[in-house]
C-alpha atoms as a PDB file:
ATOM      1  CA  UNK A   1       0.000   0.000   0.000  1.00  0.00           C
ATOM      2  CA  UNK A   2       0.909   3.395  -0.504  1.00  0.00           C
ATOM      3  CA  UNK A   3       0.713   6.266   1.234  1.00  0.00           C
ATOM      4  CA  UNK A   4      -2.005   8.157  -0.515  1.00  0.00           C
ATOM      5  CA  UNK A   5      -3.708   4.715  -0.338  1.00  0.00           C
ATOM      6  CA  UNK A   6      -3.782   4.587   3.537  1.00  0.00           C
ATOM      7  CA  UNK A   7      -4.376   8.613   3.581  1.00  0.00           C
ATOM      8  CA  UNK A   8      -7.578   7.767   1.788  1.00  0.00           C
ATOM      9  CA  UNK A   9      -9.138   5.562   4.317  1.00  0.00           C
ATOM     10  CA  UNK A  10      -8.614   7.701   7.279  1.00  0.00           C
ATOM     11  CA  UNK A  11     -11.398  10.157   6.602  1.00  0.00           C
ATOM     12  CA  UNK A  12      -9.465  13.557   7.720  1.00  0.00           C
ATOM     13  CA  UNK A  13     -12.225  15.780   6.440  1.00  0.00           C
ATOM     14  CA  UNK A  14     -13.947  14.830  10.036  1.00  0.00           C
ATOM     15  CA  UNK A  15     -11.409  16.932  11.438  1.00  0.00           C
ATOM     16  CA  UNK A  16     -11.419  20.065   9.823  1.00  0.00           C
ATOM     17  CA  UNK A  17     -15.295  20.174   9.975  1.00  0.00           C
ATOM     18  CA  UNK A  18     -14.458  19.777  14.039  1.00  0.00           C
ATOM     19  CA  UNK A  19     -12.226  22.481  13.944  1.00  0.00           C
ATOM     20  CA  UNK A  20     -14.839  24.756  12.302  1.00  0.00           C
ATOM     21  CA  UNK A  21     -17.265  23.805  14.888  1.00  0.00           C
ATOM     22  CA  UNK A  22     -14.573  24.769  17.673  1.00  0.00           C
ATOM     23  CA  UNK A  23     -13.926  27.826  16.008  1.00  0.00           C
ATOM     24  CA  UNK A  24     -17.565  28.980  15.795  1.00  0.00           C
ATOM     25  CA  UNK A  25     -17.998  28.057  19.422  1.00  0.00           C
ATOM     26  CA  UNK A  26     -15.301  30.175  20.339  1.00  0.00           C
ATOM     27  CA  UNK A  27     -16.066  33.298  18.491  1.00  0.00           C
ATOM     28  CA  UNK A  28     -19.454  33.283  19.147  1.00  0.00           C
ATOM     29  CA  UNK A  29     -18.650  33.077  23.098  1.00  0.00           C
ATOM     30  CA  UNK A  30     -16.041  36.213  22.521  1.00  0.00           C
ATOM     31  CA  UNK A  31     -18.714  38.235  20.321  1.00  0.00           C
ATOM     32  CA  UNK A  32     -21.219  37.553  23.279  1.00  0.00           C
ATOM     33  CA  UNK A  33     -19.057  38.698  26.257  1.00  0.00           C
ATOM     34  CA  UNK A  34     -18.225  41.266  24.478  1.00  0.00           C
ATOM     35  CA  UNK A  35     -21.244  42.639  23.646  1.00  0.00           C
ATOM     36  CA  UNK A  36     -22.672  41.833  27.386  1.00  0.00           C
ATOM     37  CA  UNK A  37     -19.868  43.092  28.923  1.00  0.00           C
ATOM     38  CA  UNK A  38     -20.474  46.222  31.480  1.00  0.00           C
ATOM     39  CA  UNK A  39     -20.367  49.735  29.913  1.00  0.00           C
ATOM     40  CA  UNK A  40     -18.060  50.878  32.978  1.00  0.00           C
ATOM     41  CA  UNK A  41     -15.434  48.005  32.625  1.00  0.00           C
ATOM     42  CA  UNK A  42     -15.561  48.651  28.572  1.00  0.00           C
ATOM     43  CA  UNK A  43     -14.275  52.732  29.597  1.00  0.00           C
ATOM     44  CA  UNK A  44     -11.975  51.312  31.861  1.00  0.00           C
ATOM     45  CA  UNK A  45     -10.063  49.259  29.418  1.00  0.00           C
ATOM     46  CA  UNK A  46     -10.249  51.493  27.214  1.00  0.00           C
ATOM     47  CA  UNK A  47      -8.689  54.242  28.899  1.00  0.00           C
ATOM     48  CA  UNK A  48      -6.062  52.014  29.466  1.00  0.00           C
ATOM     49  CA  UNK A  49      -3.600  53.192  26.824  1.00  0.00           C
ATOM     50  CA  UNK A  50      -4.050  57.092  27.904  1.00  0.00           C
ATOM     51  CA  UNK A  51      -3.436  56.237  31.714  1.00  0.00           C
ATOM     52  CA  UNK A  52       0.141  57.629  32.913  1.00  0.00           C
ATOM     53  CA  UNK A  53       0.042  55.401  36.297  1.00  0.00           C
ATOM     54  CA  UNK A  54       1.307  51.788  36.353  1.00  0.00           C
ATOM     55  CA  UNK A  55      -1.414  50.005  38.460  1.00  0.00           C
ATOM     56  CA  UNK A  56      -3.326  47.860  36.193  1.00  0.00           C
ATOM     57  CA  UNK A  57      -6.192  47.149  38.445  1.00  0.00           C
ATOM     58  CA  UNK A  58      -8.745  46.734  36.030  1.00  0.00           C
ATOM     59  CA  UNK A  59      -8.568  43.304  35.377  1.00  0.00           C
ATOM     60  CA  UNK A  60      -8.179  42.643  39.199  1.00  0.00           C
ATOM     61  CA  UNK A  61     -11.629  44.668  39.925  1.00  0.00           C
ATOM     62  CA  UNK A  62     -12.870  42.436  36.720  1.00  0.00           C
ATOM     63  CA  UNK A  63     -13.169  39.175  38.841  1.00  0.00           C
ATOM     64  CA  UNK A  64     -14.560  41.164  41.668  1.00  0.00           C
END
């Protein structure tokens, strides 16, 4: 047997069809908690970039 041969049998599409799934799954969880997320924790990371301290608290009062 070659190797095409036994490549043939093992069905490999199954896999990238799962993958798809996982990666719908995935984004559609992100696009939700983003979209649900709290208006004052979406200004607070936003104003991330323009704060001159160091304390990055936000995603410490986040699991609050």
């Amino acid at each position: 047997m070659r190797l095409t041969d036994i490549m043939s049998f093992l069905d490999l599409h199954v896999w990238a069809e799962v993958a798809l799934i996982i990666f719908a799954v995935v984004f559609i969880a992100v696009i939700l908690r983003v979209l649900f997320a709290p208006r004052s924790l979406t200004h607070k990371i936003a104003s991330i970039p323009l704060d001159d301290d160091d304390d990055k608290s936000v995603i410490d009062e986040e699991a609050k």
